[in-house]
ModelCIF file with pLDDT and N, C-alpha, C, O atoms, coordinates in Angstrom:
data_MODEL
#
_entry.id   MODEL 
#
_entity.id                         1 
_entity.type                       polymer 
_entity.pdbx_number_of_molecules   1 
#
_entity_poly.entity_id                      1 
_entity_poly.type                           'polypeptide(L)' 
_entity_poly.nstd_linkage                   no 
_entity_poly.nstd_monomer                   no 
_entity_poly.pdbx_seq_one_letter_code       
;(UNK)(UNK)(UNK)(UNK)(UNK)(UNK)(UNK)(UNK)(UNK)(UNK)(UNK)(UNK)(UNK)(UNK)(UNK)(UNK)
(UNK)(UNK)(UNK)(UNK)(UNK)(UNK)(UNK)(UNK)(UNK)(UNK)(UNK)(UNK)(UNK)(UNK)(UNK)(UNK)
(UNK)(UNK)(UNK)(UNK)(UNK)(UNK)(UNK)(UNK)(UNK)(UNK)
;
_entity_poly.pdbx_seq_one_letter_code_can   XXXXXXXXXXXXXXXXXXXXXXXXXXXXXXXXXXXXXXXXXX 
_entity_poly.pdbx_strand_id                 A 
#
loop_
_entity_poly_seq.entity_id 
_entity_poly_seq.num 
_entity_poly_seq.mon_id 
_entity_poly_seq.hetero 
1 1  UNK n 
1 2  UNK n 
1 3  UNK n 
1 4  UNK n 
1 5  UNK n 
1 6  UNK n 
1 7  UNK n 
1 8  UNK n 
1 9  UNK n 
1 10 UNK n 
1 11 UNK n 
1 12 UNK n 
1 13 UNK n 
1 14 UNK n 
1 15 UNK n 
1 16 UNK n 
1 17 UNK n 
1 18 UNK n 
1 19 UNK n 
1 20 UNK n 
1 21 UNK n 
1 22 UNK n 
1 23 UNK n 
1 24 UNK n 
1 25 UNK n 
1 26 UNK n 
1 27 UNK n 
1 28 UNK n 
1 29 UNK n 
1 30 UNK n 
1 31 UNK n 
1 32 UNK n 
1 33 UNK n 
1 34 UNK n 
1 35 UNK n 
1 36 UNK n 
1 37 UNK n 
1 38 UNK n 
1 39 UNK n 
1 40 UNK n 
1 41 UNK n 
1 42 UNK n 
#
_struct_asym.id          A 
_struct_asym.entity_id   1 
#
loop_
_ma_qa_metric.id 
_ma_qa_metric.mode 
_ma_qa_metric.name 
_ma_qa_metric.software_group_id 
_ma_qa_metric.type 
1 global pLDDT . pLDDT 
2 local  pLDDT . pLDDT 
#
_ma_qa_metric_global.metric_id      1 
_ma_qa_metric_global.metric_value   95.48 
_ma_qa_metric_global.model_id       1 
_ma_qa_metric_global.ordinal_id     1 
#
loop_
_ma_qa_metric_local.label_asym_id 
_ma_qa_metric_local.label_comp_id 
_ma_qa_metric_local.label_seq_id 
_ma_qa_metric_local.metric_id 
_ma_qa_metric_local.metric_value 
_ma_qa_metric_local.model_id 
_ma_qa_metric_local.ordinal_id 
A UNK 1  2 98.00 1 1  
A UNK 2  2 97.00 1 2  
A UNK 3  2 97.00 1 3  
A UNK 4  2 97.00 1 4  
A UNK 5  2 97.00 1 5  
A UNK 6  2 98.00 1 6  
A UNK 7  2 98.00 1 7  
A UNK 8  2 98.00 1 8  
A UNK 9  2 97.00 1 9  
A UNK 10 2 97.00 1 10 
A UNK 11 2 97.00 1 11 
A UNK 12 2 96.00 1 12 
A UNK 13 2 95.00 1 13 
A UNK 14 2 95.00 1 14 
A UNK 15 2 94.00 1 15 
A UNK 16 2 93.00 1 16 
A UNK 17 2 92.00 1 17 
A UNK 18 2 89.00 1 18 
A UNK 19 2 88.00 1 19 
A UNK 20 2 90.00 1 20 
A UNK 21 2 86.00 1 21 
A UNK 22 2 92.00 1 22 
A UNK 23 2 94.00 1 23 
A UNK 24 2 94.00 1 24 
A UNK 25 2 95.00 1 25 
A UNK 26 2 96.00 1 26 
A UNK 27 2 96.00 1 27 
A UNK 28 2 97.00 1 28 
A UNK 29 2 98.00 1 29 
A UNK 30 2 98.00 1 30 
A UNK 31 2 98.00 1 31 
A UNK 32 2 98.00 1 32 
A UNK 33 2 97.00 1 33 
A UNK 34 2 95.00 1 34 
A UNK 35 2 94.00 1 35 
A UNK 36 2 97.00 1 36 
A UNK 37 2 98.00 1 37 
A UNK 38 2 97.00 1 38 
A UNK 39 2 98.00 1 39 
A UNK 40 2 97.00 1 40 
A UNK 41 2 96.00 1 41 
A UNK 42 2 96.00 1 42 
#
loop_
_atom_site.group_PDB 
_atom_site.id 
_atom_site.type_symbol 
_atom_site.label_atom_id 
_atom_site.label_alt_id 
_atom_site.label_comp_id 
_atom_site.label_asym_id 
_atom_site.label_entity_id 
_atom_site.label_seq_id 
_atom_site.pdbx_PDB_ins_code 
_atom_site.Cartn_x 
_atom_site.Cartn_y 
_atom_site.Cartn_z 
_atom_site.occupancy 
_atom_site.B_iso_or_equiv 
_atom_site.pdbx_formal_charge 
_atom_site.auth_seq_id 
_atom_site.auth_comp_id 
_atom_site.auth_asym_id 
_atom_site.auth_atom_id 
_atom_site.pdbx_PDB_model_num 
ATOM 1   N N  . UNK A 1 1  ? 0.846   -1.195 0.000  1.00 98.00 ? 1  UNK A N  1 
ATOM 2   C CA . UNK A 1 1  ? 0.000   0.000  0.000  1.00 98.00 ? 1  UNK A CA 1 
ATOM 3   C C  . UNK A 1 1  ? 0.884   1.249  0.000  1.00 98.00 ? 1  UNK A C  1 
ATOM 4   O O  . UNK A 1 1  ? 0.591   2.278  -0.608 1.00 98.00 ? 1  UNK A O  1 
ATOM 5   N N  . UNK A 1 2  ? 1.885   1.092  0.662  1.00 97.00 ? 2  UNK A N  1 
ATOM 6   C CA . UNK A 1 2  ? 2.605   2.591  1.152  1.00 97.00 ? 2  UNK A CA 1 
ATOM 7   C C  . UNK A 1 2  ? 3.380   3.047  -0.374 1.00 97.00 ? 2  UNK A C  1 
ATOM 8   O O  . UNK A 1 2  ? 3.315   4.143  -0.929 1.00 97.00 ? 2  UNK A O  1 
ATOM 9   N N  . UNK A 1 3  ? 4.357   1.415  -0.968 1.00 97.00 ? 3  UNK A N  1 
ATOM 10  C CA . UNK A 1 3  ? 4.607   1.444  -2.327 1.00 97.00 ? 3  UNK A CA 1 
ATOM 11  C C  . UNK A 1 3  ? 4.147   2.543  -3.465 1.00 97.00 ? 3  UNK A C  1 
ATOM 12  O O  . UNK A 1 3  ? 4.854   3.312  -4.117 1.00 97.00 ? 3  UNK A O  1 
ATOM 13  N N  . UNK A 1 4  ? 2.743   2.355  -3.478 1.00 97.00 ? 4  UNK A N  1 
ATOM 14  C CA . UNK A 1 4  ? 1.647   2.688  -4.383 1.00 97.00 ? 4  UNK A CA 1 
ATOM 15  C C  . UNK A 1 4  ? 1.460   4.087  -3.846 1.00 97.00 ? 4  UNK A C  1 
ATOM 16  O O  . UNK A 1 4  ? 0.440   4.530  -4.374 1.00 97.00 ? 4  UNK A O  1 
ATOM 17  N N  . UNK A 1 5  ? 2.035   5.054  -2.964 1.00 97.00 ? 5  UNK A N  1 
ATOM 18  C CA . UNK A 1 5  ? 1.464   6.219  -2.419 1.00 97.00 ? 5  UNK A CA 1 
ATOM 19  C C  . UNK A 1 5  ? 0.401   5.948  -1.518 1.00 97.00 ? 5  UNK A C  1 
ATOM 20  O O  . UNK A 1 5  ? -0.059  6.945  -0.963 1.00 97.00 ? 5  UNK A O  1 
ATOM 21  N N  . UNK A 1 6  ? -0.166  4.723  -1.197 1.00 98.00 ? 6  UNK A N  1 
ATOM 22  C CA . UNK A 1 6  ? -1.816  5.116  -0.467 1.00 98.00 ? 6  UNK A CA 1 
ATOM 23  C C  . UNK A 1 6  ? -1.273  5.028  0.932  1.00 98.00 ? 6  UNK A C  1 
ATOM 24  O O  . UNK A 1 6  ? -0.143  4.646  1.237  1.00 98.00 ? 6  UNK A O  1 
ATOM 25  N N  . UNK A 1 7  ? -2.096  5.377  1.633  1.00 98.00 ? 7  UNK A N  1 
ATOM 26  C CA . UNK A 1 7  ? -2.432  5.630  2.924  1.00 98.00 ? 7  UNK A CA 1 
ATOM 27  C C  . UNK A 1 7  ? -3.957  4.829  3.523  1.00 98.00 ? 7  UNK A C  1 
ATOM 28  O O  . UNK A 1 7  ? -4.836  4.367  2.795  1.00 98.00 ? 7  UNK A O  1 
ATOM 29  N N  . UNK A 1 8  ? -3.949  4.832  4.873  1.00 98.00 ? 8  UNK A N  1 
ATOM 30  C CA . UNK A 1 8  ? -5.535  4.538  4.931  1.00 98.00 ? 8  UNK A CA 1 
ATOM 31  C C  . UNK A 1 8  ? -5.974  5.206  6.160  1.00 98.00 ? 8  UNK A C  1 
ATOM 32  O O  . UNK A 1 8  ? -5.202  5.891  6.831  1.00 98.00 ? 8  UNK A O  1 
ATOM 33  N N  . UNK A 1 9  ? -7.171  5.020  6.455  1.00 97.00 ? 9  UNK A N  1 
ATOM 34  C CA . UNK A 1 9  ? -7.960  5.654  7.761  1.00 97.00 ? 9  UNK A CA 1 
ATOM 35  C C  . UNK A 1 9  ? -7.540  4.620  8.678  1.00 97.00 ? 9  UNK A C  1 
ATOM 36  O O  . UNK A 1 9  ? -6.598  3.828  8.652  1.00 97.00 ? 9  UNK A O  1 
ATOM 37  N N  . UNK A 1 10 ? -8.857  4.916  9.825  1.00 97.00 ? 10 UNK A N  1 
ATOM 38  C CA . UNK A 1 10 ? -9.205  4.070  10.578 1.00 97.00 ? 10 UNK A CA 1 
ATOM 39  C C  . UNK A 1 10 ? -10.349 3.610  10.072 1.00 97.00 ? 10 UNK A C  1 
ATOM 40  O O  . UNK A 1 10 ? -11.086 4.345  9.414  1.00 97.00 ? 10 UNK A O  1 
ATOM 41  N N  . UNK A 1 11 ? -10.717 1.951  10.398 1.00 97.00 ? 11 UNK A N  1 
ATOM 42  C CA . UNK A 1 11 ? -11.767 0.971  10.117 1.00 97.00 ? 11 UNK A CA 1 
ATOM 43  C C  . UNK A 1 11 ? -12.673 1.496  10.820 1.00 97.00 ? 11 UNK A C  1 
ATOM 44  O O  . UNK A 1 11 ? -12.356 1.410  12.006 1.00 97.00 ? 11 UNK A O  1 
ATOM 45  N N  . UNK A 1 12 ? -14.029 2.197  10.620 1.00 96.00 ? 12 UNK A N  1 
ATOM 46  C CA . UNK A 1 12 ? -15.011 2.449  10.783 1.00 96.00 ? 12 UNK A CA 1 
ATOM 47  C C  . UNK A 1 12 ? -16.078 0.908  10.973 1.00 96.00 ? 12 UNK A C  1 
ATOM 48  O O  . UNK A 1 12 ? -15.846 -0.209 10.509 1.00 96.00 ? 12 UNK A O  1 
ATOM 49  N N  . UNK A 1 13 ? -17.010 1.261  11.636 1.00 95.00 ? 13 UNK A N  1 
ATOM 50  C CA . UNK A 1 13 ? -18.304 0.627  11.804 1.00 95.00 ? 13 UNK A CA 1 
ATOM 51  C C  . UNK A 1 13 ? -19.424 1.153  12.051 1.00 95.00 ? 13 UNK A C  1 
ATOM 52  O O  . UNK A 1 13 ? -19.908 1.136  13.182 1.00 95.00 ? 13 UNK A O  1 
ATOM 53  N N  . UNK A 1 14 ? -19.947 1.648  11.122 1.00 95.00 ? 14 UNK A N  1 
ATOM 54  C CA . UNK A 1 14 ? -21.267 2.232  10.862 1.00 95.00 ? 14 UNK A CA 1 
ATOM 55  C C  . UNK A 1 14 ? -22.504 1.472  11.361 1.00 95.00 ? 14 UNK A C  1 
ATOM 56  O O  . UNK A 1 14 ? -22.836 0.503  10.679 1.00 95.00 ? 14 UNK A O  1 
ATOM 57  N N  . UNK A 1 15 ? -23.422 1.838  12.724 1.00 94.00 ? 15 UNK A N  1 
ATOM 58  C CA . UNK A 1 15 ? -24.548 1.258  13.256 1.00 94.00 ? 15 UNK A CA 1 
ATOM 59  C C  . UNK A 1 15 ? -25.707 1.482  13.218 1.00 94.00 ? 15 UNK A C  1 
ATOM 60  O O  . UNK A 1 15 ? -26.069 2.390  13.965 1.00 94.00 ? 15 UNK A O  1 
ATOM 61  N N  . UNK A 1 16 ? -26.729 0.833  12.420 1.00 93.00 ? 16 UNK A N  1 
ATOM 62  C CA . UNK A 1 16 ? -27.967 1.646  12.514 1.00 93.00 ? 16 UNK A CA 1 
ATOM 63  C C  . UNK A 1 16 ? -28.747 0.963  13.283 1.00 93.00 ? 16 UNK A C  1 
ATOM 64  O O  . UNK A 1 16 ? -28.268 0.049  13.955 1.00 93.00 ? 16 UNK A O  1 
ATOM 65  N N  . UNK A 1 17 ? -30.329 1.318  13.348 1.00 92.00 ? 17 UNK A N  1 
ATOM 66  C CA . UNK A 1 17 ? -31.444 0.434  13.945 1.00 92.00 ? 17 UNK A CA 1 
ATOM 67  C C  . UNK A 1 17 ? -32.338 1.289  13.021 1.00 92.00 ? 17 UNK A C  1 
ATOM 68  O O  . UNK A 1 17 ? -32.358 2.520  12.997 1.00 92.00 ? 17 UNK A O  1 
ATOM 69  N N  . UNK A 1 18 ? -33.084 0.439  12.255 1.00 89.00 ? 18 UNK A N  1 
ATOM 70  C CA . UNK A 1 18 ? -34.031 1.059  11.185 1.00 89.00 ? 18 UNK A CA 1 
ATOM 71  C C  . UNK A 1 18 ? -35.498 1.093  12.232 1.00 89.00 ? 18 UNK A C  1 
ATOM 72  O O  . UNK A 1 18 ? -35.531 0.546  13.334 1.00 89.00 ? 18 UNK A O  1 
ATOM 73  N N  . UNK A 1 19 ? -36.358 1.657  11.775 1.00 88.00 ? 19 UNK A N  1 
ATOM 74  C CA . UNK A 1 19 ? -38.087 1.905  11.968 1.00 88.00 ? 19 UNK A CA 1 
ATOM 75  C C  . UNK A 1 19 ? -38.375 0.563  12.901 1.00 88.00 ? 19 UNK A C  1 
ATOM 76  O O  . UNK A 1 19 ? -38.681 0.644  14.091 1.00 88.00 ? 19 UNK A O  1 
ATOM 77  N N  . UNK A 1 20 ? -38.205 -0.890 12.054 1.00 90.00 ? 20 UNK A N  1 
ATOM 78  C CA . UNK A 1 20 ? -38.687 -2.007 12.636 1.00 90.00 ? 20 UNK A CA 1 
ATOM 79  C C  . UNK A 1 20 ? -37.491 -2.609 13.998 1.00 90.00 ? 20 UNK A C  1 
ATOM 80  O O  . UNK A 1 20 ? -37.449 -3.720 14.526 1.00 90.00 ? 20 UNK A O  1 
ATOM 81  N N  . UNK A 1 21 ? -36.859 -1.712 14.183 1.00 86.00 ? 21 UNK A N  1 
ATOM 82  C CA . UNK A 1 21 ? -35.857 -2.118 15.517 1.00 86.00 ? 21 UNK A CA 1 
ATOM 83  C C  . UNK A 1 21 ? -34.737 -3.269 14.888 1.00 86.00 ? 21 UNK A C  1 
ATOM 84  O O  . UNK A 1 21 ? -34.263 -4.041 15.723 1.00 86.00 ? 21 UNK A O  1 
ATOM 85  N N  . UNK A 1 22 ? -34.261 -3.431 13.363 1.00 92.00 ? 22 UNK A N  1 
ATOM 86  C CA . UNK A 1 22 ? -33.668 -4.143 12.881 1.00 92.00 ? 22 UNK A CA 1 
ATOM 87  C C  . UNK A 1 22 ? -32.240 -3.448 13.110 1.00 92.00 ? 22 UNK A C  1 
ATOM 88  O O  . UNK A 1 22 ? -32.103 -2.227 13.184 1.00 92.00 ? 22 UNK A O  1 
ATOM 89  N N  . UNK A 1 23 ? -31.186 -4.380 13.213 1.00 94.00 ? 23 UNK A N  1 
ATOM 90  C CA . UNK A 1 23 ? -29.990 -4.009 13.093 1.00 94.00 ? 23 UNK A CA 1 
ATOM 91  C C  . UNK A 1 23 ? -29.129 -4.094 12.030 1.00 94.00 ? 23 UNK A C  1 
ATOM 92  O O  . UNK A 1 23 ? -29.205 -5.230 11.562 1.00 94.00 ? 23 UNK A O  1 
ATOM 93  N N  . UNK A 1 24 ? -27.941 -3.062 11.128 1.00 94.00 ? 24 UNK A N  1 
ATOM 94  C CA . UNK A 1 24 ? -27.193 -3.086 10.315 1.00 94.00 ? 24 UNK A CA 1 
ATOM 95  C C  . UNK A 1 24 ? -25.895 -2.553 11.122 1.00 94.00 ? 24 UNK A C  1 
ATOM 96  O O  . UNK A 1 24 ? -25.804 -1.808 12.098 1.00 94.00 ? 24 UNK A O  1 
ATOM 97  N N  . UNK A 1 25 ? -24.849 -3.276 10.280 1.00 95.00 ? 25 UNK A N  1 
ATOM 98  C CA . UNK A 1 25 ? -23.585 -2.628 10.895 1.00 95.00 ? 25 UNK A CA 1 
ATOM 99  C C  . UNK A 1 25 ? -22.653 -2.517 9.630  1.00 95.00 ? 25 UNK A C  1 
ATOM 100 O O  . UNK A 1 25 ? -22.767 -3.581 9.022  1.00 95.00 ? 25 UNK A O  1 
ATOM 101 N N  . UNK A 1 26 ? -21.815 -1.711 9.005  1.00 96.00 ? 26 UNK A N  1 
ATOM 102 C CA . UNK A 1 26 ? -21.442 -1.981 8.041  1.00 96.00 ? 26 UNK A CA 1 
ATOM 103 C C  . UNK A 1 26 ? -19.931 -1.212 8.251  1.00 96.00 ? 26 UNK A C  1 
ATOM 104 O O  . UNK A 1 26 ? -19.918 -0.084 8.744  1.00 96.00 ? 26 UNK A O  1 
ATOM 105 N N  . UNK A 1 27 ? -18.966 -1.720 7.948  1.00 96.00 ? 27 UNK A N  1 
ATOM 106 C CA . UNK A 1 27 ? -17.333 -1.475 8.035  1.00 96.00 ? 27 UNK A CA 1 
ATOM 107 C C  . UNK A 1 27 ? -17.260 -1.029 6.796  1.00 96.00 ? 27 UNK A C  1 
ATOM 108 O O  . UNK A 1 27 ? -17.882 -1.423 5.809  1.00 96.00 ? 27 UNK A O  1 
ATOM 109 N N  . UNK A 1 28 ? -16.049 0.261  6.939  1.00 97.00 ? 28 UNK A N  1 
ATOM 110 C CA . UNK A 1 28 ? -15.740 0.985  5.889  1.00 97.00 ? 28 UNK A CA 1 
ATOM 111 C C  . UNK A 1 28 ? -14.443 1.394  6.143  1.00 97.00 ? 28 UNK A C  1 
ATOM 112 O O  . UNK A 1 28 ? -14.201 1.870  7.252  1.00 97.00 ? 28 UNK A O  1 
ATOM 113 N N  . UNK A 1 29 ? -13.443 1.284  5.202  1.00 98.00 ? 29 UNK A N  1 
ATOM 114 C CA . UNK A 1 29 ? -12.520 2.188  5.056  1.00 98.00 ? 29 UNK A CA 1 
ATOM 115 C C  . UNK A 1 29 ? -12.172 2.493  4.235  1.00 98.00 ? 29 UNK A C  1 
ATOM 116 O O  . UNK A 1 29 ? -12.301 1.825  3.209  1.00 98.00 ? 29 UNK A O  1 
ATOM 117 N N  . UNK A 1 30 ? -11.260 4.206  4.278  1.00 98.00 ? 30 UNK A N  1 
ATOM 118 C CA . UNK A 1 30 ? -11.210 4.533  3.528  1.00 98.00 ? 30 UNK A CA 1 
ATOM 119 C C  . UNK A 1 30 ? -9.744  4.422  3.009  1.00 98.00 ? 30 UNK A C  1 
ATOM 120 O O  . UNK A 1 30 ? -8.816  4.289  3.807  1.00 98.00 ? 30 UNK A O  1 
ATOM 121 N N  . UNK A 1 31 ? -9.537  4.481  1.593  1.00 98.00 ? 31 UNK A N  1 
ATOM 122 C CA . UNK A 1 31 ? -7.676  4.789  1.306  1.00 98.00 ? 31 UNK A CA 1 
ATOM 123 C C  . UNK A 1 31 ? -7.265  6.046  0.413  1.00 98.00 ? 31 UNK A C  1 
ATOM 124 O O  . UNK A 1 31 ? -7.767  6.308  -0.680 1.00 98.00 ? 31 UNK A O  1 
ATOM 125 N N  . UNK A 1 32 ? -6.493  6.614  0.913  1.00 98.00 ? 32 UNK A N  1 
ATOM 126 C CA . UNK A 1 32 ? -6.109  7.800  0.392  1.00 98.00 ? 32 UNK A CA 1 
ATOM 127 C C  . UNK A 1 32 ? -4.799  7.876  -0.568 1.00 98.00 ? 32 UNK A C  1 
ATOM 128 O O  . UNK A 1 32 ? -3.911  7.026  -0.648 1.00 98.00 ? 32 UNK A O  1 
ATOM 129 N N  . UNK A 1 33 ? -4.900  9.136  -1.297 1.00 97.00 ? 33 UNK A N  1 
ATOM 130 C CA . UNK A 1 33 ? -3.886  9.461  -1.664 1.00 97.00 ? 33 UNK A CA 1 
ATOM 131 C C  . UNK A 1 33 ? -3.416  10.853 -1.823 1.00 97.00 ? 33 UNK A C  1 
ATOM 132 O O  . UNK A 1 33 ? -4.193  11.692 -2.280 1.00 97.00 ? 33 UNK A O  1 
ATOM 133 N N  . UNK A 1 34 ? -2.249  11.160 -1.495 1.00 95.00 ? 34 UNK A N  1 
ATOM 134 C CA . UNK A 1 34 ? -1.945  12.456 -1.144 1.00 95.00 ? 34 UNK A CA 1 
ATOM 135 C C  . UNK A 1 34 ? -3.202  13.209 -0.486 1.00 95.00 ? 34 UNK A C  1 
ATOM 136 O O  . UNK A 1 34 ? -3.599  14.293 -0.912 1.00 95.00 ? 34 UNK A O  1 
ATOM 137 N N  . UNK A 1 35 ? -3.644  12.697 0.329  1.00 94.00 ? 35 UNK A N  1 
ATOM 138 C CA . UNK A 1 35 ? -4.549  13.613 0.935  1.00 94.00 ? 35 UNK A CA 1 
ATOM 139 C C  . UNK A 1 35 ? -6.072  13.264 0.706  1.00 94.00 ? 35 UNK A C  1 
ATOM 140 O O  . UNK A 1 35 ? -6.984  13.462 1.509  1.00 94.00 ? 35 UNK A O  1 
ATOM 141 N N  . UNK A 1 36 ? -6.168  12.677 -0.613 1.00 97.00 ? 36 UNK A N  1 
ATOM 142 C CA . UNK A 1 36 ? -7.556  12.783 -1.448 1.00 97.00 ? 36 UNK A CA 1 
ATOM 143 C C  . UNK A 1 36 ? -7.881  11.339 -1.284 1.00 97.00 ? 36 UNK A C  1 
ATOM 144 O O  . UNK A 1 36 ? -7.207  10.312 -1.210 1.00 97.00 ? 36 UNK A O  1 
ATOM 145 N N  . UNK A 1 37 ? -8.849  11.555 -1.262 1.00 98.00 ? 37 UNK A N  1 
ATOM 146 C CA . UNK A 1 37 ? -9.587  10.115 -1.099 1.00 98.00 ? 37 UNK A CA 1 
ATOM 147 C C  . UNK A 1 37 ? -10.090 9.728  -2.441 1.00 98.00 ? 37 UNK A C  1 
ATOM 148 O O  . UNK A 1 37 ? -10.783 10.162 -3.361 1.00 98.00 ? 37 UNK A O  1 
ATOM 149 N N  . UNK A 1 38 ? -9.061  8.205  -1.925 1.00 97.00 ? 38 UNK A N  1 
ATOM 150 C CA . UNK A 1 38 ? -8.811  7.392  -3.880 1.00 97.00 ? 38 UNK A CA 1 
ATOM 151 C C  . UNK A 1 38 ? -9.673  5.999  -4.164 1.00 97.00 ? 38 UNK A C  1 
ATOM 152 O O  . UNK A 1 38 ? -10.004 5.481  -5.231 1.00 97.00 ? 38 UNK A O  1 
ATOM 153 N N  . UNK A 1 39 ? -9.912  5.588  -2.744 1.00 98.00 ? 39 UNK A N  1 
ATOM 154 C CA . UNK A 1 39 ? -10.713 4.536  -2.581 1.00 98.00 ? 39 UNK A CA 1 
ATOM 155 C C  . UNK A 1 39 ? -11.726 4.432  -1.413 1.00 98.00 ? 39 UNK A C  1 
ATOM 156 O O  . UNK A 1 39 ? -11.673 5.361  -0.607 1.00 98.00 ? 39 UNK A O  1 
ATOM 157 N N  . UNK A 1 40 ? -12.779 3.311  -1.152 1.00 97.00 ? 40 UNK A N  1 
ATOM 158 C CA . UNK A 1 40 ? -13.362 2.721  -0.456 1.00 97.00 ? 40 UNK A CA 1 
ATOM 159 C C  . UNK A 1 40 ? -13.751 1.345  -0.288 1.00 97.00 ? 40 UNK A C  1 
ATOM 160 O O  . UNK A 1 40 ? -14.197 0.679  -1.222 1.00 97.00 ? 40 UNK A O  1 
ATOM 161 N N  . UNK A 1 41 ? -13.553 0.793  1.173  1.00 96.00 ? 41 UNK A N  1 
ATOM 162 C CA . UNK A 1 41 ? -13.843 -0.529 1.026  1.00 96.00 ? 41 UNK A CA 1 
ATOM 163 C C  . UNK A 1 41 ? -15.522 -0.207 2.018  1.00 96.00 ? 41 UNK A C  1 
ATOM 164 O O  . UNK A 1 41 ? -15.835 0.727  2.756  1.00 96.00 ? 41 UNK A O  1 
ATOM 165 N N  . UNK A 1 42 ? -16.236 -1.369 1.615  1.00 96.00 ? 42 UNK A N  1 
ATOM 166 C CA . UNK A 1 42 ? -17.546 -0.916 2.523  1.00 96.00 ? 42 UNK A CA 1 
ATOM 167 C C  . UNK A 1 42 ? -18.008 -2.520 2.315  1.00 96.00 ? 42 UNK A C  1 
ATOM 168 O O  . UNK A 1 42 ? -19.058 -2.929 2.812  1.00 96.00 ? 42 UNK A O  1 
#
């Protein structure tokens, strides 16, 4: 990764509870480059 210029965040975990009291959780990160954001994993 570092090779290639990228960088990355921290691994996020996004939590919801929708209307019906259901649960989602969804992991994201992001990878950068020079600053700018070049990718996403989700």
């Amino acid at each position: 990764i570092k090779r290639v210029g990228l960088t990355f965040g921290n691994i996020e975990i996004k939590r919801t509870y929708s209307d019906d009291n259901s649960y989602t959780s969804e992991v994201v990160l992001d990878f950068y480059y020079e600053d700018n954001l070049f990718d996403v994993i989700e």
